[in-house]
PDB file of N, CA and C in Angstrom:
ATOM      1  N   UNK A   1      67.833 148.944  48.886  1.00  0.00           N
ATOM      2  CA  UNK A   1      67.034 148.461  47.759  1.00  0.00           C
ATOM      3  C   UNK A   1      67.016 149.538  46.676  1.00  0.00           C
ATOM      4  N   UNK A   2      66.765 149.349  45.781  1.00  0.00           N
ATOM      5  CA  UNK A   2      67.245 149.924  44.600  1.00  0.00           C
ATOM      6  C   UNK A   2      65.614 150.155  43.705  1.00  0.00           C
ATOM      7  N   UNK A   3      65.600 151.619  43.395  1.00  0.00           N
ATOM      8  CA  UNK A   3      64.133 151.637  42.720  1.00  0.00           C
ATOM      9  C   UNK A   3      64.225 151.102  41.468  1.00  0.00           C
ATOM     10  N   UNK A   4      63.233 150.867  41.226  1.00  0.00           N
ATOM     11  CA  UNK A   4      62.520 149.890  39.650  1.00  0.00           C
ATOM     12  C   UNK A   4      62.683 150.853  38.450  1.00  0.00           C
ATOM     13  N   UNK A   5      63.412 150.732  37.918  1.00  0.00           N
ATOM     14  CA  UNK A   5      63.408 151.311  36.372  1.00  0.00           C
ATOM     15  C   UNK A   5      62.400 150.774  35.259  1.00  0.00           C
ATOM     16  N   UNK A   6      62.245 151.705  34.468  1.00  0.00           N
ATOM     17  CA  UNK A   6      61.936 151.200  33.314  1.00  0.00           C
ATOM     18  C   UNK A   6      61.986 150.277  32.679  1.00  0.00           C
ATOM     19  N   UNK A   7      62.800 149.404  32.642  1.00  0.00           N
ATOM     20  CA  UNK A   7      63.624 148.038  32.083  1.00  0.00           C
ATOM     21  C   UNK A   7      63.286 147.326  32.793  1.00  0.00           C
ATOM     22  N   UNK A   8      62.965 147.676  34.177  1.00  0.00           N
ATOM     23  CA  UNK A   8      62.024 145.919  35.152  1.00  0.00           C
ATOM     24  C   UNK A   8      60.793 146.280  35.291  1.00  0.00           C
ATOM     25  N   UNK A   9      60.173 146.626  34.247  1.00  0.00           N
ATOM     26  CA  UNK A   9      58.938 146.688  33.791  1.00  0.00           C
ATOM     27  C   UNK A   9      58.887 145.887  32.599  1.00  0.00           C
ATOM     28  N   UNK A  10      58.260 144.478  32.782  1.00  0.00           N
ATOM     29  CA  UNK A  10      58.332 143.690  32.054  1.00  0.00           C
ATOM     30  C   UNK A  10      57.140 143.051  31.641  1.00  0.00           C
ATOM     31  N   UNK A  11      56.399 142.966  32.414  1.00  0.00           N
ATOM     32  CA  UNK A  11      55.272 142.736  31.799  1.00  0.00           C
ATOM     33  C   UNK A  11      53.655 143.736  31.065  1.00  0.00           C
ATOM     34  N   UNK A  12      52.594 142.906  30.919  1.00  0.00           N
ATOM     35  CA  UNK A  12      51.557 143.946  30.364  1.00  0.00           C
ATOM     36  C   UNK A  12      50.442 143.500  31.352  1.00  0.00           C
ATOM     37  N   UNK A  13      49.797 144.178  31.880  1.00  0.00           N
ATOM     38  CA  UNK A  13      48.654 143.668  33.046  1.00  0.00           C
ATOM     39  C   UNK A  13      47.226 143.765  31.781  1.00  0.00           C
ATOM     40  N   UNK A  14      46.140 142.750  32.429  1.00  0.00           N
ATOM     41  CA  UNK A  14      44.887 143.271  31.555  1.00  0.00           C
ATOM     42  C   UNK A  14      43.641 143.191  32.285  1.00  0.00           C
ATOM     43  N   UNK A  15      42.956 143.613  32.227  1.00  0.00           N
ATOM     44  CA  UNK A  15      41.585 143.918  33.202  1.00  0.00           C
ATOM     45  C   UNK A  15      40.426 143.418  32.112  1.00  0.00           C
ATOM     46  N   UNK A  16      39.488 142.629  31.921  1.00  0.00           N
ATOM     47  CA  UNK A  16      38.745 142.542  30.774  1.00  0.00           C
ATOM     48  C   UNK A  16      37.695 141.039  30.481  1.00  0.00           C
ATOM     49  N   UNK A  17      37.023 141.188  29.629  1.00  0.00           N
ATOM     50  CA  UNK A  17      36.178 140.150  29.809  1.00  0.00           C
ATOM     51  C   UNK A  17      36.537 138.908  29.259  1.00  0.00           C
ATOM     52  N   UNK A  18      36.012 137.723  29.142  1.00  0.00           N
ATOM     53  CA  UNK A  18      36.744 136.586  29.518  1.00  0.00           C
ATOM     54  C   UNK A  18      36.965 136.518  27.346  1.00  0.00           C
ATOM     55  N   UNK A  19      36.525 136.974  27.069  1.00  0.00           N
ATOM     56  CA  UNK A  19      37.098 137.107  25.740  1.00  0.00           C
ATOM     57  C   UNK A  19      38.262 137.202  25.259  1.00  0.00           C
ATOM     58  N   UNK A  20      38.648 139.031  25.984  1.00  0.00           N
ATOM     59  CA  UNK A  20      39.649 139.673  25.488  1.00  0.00           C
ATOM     60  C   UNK A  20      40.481 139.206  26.601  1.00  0.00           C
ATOM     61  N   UNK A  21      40.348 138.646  27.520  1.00  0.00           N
ATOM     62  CA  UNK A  21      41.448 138.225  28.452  1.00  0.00           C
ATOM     63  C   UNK A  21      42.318 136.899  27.999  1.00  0.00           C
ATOM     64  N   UNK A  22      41.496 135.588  27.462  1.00  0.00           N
ATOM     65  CA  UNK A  22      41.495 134.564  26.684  1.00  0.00           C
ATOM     66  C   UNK A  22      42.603 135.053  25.913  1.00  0.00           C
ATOM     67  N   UNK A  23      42.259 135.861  24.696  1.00  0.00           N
ATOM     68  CA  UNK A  23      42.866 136.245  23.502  1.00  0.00           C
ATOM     69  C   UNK A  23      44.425 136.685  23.658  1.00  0.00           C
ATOM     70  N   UNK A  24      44.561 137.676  24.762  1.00  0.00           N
ATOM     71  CA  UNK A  24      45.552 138.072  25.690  1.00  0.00           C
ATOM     72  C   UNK A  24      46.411 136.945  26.193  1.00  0.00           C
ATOM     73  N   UNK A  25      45.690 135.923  26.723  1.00  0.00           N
ATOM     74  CA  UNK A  25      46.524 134.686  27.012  1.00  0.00           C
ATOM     75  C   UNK A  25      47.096 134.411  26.474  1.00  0.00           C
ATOM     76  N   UNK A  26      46.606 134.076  24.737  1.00  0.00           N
ATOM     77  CA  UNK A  26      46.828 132.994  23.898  1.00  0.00           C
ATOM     78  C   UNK A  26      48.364 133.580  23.183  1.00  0.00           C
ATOM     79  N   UNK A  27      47.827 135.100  23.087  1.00  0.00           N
ATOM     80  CA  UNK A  27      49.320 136.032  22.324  1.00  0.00           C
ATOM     81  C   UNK A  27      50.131 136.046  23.699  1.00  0.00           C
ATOM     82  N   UNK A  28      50.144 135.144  24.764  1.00  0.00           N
ATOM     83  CA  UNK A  28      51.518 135.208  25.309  1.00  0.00           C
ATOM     84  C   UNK A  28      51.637 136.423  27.045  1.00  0.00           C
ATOM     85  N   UNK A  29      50.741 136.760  27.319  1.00  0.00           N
ATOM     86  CA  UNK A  29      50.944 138.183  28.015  1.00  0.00           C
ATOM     87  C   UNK A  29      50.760 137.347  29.606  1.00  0.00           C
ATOM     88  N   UNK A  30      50.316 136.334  29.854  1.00  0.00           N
ATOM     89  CA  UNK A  30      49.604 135.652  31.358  1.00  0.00           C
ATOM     90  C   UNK A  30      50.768 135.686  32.335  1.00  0.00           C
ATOM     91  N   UNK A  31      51.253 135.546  33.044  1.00  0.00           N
ATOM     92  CA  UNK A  31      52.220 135.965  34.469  1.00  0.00           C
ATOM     93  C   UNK A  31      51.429 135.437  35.689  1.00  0.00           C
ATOM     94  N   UNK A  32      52.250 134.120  36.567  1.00  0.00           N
ATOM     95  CA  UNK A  32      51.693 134.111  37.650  1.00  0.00           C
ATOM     96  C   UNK A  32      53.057 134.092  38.433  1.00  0.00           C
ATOM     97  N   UNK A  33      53.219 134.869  39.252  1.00  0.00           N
ATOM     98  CA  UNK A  33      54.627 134.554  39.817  1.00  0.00           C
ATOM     99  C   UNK A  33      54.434 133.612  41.325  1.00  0.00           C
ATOM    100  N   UNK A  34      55.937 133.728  41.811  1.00  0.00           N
ATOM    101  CA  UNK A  34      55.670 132.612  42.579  1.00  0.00           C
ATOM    102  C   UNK A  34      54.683 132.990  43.894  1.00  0.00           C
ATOM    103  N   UNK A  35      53.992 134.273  43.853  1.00  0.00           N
ATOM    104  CA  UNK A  35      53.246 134.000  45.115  1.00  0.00           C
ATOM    105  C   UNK A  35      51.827 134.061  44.488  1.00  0.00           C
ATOM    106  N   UNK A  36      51.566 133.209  43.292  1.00  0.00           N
ATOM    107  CA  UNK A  36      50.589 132.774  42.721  1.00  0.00           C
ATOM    108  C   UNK A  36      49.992 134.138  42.501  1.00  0.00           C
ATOM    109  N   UNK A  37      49.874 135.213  42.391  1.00  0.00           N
ATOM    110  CA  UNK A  37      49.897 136.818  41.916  1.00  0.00           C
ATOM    111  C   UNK A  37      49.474 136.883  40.143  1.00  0.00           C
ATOM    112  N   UNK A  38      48.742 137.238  39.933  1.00  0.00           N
ATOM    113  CA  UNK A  38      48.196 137.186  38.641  1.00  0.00           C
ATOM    114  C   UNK A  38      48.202 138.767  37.809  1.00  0.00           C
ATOM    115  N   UNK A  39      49.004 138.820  36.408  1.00  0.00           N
ATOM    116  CA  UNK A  39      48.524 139.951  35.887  1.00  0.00           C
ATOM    117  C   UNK A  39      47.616 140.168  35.058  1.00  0.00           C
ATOM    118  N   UNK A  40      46.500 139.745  35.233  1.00  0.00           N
ATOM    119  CA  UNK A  40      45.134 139.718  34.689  1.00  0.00           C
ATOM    120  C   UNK A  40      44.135 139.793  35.479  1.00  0.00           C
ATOM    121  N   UNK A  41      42.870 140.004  34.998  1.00  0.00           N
ATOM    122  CA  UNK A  41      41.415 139.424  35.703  1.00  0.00           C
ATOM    123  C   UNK A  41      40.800 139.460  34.734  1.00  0.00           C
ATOM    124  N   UNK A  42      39.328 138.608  34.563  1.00  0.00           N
ATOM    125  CA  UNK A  42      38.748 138.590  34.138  1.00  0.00           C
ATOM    126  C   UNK A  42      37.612 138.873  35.303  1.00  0.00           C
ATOM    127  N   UNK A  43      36.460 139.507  34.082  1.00  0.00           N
ATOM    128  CA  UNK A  43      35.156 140.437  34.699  1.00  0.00           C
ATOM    129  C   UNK A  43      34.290 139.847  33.937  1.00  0.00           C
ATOM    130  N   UNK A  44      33.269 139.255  34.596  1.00  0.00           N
ATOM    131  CA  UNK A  44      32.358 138.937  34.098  1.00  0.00           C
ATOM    132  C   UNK A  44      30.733 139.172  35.045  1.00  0.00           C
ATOM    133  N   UNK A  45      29.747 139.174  34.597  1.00  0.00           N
ATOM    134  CA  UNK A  45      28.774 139.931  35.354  1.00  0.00           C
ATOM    135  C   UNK A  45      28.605 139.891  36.434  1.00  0.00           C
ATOM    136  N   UNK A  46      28.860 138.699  37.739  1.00  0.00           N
ATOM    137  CA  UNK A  46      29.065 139.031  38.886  1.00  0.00           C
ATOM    138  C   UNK A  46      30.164 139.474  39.395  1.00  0.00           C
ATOM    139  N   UNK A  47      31.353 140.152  39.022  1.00  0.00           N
ATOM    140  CA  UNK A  47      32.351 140.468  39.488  1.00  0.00           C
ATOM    141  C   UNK A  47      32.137 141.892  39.702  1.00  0.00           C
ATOM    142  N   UNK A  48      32.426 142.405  41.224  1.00  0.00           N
ATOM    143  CA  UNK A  48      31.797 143.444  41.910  1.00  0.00           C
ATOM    144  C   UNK A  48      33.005 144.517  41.323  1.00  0.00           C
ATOM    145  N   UNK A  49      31.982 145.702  41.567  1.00  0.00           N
ATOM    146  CA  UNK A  49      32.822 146.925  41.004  1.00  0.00           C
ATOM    147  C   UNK A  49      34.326 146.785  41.916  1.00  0.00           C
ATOM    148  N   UNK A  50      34.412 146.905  43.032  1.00  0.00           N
ATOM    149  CA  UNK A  50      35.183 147.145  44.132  1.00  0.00           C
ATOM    150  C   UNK A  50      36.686 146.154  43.708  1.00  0.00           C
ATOM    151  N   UNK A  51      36.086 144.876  43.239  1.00  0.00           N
ATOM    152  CA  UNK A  51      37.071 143.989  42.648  1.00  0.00           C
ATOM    153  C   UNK A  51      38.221 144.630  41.289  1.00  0.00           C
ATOM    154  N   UNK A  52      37.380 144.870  40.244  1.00  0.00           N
ATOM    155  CA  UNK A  52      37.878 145.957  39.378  1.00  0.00           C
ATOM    156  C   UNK A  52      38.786 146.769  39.752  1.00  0.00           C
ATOM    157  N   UNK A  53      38.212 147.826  40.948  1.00  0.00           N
ATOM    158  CA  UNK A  53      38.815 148.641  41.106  1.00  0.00           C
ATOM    159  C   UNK A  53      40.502 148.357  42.035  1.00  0.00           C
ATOM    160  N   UNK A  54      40.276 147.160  42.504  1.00  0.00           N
ATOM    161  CA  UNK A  54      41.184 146.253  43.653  1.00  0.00           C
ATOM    162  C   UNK A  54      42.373 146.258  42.837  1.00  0.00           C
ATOM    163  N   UNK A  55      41.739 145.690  41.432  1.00  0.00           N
ATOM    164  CA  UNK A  55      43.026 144.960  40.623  1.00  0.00           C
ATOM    165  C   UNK A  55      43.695 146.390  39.817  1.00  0.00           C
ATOM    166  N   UNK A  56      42.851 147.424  39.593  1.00  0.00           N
ATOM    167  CA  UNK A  56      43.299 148.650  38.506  1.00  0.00           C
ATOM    168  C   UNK A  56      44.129 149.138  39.648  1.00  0.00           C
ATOM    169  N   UNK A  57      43.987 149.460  40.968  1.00  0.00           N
ATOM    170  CA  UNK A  57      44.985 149.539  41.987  1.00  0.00           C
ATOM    171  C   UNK A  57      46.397 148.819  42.274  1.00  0.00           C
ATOM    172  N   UNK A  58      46.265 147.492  42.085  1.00  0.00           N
ATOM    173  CA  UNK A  58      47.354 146.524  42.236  1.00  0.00           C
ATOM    174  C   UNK A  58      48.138 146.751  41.334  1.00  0.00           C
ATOM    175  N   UNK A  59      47.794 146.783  39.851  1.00  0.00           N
ATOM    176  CA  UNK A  59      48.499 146.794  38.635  1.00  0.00           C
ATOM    177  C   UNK A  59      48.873 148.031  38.680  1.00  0.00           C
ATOM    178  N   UNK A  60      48.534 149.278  38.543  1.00  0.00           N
ATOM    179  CA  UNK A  60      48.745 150.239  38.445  1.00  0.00           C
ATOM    180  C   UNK A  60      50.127 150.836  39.424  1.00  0.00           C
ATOM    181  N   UNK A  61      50.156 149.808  41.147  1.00  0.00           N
ATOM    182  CA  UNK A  61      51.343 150.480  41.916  1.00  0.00           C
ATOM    183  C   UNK A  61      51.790 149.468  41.543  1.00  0.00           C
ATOM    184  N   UNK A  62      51.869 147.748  40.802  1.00  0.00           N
ATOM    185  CA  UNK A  62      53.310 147.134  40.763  1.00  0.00           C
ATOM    186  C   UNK A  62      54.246 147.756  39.653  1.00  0.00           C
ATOM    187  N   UNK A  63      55.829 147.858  40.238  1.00  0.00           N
ATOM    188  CA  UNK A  63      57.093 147.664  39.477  1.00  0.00           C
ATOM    189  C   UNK A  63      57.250 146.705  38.530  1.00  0.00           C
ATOM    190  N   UNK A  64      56.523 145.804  37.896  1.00  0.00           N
ATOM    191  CA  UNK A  64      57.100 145.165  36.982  1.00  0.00           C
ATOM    192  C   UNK A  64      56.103 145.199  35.437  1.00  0.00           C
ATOM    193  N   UNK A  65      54.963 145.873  35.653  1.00  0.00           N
ATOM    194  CA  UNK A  65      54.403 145.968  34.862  1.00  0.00           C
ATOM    195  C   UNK A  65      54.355 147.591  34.136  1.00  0.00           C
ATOM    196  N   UNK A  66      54.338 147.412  32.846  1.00  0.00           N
ATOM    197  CA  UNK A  66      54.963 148.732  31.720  1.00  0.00           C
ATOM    198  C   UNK A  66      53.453 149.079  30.822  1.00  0.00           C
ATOM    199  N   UNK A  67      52.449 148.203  30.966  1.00  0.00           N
ATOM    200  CA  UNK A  67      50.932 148.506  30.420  1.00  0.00           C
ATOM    201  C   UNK A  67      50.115 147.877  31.033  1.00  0.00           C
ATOM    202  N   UNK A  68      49.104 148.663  31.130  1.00  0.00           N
ATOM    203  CA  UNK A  68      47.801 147.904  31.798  1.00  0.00           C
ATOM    204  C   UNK A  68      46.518 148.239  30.471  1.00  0.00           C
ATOM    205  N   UNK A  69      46.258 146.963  30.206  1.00  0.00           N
ATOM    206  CA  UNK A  69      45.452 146.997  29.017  1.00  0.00           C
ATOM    207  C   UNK A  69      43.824 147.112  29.777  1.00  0.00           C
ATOM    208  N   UNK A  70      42.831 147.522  29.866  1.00  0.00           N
ATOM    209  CA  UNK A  70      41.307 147.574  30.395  1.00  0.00           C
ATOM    210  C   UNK A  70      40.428 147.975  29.106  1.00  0.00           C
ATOM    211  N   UNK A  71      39.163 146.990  29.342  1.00  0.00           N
ATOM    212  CA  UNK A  71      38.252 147.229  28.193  1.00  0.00           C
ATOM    213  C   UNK A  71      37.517 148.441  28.902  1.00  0.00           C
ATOM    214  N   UNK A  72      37.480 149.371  27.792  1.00  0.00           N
ATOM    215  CA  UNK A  72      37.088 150.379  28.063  1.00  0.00           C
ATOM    216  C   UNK A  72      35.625 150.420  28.550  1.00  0.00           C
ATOM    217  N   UNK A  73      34.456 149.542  28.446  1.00  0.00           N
ATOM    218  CA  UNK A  73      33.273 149.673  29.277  1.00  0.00           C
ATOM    219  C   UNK A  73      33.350 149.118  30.703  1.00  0.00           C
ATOM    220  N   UNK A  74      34.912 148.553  30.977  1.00  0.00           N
ATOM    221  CA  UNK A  74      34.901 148.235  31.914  1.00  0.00           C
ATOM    222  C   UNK A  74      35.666 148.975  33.245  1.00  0.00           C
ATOM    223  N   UNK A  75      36.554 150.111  32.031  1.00  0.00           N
ATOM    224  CA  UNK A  75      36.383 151.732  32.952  1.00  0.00           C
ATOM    225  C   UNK A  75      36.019 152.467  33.376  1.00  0.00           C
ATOM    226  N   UNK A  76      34.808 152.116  32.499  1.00  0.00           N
ATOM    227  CA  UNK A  76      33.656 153.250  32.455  1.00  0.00           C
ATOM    228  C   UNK A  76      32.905 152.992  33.860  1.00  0.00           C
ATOM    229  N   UNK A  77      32.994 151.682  34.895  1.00  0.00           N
ATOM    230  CA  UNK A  77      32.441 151.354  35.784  1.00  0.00           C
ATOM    231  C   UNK A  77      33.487 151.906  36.985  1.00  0.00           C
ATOM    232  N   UNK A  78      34.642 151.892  36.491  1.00  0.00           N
ATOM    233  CA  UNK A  78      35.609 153.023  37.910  1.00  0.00           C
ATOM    234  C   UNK A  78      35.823 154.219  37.044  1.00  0.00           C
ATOM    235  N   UNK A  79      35.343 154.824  35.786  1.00  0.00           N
ATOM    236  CA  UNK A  79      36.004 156.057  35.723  1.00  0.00           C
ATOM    237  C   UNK A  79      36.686 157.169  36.615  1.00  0.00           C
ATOM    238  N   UNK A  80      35.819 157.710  37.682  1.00  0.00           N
ATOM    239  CA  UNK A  80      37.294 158.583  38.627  1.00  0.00           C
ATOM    240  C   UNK A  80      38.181 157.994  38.692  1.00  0.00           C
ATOM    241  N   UNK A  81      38.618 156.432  39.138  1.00  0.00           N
ATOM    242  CA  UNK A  81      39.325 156.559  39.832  1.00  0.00           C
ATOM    243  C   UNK A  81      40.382 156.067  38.385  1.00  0.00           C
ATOM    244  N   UNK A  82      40.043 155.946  37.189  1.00  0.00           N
ATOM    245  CA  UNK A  82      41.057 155.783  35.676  1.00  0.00           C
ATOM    246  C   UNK A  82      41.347 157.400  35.517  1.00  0.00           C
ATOM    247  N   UNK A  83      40.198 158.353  35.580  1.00  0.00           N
ATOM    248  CA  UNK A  83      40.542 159.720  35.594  1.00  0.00           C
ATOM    249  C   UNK A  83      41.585 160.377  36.490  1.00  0.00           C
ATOM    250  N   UNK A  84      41.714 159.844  37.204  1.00  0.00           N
ATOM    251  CA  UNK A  84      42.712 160.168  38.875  1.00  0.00           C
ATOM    252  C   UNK A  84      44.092 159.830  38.190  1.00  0.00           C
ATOM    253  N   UNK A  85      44.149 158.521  37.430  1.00  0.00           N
ATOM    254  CA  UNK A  85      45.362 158.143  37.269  1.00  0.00           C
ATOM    255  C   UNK A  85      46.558 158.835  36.285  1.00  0.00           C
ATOM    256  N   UNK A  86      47.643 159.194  36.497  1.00  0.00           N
ATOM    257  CA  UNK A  86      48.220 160.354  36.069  1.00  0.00           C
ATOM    258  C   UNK A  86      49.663 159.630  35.356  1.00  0.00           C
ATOM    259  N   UNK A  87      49.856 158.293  36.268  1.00  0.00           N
ATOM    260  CA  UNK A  87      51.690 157.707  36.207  1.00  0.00           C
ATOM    261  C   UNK A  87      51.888 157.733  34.703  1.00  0.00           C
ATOM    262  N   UNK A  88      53.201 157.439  34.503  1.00  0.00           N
ATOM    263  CA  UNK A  88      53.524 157.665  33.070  1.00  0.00           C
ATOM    264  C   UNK A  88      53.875 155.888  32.913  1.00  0.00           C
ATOM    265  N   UNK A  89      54.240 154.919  33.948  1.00  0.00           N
ATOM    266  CA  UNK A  89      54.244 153.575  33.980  1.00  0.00           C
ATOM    267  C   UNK A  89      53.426 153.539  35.473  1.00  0.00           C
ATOM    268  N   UNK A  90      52.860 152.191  34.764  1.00  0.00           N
ATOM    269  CA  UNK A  90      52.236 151.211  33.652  1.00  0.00           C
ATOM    270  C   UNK A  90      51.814 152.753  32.618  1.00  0.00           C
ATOM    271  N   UNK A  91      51.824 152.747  31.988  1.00  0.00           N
ATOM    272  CA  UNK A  91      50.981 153.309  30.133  1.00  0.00           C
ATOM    273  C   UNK A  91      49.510 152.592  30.611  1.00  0.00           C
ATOM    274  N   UNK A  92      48.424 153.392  30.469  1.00  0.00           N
ATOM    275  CA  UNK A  92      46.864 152.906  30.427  1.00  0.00           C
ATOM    276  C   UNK A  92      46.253 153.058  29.198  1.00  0.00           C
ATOM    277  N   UNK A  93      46.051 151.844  28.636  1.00  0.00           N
ATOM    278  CA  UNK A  93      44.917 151.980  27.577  1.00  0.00           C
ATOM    279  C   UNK A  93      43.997 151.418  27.575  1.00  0.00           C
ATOM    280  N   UNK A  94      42.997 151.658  27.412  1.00  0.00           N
ATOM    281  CA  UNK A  94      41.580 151.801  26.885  1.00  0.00           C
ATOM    282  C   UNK A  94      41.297 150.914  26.024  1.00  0.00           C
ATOM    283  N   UNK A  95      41.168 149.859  25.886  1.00  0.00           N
ATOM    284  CA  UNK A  95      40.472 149.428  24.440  1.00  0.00           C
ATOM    285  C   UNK A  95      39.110 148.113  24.456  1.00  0.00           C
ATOM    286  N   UNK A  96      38.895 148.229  23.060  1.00  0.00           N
ATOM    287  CA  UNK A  96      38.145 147.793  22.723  1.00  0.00           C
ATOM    288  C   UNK A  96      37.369 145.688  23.521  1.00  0.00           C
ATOM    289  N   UNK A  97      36.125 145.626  23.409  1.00  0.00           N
ATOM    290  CA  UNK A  97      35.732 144.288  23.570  1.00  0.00           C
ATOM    291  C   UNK A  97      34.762 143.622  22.391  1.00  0.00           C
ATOM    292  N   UNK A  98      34.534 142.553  22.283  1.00  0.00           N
ATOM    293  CA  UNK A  98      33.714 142.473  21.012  1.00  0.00           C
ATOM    294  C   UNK A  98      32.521 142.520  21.213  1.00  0.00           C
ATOM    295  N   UNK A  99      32.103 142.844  22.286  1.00  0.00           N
ATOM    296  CA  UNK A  99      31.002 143.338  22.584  1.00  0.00           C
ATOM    297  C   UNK A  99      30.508 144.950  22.561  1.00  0.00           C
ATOM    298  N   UNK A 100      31.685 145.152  23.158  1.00  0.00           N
ATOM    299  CA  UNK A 100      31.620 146.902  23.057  1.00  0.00           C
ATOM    300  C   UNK A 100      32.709 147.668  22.042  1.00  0.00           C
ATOM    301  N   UNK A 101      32.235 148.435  21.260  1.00  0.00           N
ATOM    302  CA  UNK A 101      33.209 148.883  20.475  1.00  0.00           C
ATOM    303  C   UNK A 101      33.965 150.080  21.280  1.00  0.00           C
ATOM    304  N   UNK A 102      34.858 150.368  21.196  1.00  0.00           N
ATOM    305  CA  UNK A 102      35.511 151.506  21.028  1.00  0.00           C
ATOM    306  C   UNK A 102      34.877 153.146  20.572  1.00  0.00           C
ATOM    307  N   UNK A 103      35.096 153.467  22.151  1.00  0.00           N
ATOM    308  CA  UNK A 103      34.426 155.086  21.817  1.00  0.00           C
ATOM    309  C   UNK A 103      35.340 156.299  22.287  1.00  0.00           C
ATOM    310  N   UNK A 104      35.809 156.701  21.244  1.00  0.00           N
ATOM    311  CA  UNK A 104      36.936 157.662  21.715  1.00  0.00           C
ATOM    312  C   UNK A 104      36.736 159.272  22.501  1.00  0.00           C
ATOM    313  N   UNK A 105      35.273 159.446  22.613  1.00  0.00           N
ATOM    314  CA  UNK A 105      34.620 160.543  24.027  1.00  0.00           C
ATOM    315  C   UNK A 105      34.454 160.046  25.203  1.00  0.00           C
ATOM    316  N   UNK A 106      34.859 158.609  25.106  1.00  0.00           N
ATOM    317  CA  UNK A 106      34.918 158.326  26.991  1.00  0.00           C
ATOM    318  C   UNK A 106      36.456 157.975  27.274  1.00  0.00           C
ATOM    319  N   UNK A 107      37.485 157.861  26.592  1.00  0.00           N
ATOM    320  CA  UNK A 107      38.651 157.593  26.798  1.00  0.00           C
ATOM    321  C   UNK A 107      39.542 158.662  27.732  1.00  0.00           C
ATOM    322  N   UNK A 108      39.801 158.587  28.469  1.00  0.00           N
ATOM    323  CA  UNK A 108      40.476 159.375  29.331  1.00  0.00           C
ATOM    324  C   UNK A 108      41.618 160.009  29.322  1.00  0.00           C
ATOM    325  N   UNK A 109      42.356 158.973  28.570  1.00  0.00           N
ATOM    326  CA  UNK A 109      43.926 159.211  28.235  1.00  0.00           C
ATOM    327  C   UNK A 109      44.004 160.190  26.641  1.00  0.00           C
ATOM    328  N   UNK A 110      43.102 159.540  25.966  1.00  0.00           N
ATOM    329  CA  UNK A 110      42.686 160.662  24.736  1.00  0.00           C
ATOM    330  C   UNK A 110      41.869 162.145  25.138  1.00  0.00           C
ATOM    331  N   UNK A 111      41.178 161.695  26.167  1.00  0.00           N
ATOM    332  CA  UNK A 111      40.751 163.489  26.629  1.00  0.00           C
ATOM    333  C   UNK A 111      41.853 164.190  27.137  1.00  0.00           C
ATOM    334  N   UNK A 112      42.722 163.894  27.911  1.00  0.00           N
ATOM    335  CA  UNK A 112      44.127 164.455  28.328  1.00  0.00           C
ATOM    336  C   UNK A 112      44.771 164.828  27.484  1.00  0.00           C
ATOM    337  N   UNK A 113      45.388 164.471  26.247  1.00  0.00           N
ATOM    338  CA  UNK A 113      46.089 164.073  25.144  1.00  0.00           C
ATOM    339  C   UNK A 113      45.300 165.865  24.035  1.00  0.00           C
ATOM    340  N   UNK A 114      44.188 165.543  23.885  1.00  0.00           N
ATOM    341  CA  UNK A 114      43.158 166.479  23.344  1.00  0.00           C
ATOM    342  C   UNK A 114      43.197 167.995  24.371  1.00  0.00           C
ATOM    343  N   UNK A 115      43.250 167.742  25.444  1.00  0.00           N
ATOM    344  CA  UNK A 115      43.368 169.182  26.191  1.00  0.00           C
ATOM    345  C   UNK A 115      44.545 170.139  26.205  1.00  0.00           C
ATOM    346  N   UNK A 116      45.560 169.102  25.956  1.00  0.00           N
ATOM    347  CA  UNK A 116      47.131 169.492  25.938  1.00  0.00           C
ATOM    348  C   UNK A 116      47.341 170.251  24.674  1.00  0.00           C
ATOM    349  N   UNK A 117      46.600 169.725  23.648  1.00  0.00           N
ATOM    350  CA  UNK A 117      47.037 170.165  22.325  1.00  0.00           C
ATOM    351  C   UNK A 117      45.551 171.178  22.294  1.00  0.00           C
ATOM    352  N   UNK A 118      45.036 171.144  23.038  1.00  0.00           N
ATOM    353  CA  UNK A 118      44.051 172.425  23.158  1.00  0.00           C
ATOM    354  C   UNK A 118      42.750 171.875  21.911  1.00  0.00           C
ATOM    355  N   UNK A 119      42.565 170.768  21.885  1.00  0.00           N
ATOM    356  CA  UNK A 119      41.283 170.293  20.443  1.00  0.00           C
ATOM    357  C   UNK A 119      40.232 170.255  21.170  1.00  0.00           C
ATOM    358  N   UNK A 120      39.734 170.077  22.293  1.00  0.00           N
ATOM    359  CA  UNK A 120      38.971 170.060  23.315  1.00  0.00           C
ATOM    360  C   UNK A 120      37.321 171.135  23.037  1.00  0.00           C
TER     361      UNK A 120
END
């Protein structure tokens, strides 16, 4: 078997609330393959931390995905284990919900980014 390159990284995974997941749909990003395997979730207030963290696990070790998109307050509920994460694929970003804006002192990948170049 032959390891996964760059190039069979084809899709974008997203972790997020039924908003920004929706929106995500609509521009095209949804994937169910044939063992009914989903690159999304949606989180909404009963969805247990552990679940979150299930799927930022799944996405994070599959080969076919090149980004994993997560609303950032909804990192903020596994931060170690987004802080832990180091791979260079999937690419992790952080962003925004319309509920929660965008705060660039809890972003993880921008605190890394900031330490390297020493702005810290």
């Amino acid at each position: 078997m032959t390891t996964p390159s760059a190039k069979d990284r084809v899709l974008i995974a997203a972790i997020g609330d039924e908003d920004t997941i929706t929106g995500l749909l609509l521009a095209g990003i949804g994937n169910i393959d044939n063992k009914q395997k989903k690159n999304f979730l949606v989180v909404d207030s009963k969805t247990q931390v552990s679940t979150i963290e299930a799927a930022f696990q799944d996405f994070t070790e599959r080969k076919d995905i090149a980004i994993l998109l997560i609303n950032q307050h909804l990192a903020e509920k596994i931060r170690p284990t987004v802080d832990r994460y180091e791979q260079a694929f999937p690419a992790l970003l952080e962003i925004p919900s319309k509920d929660h804006p965008y705060d660039p002192s809890k972003d993880s990948i921008l605190k890394r980014v900031q330490k390297l170049f020493g702005d810290t």
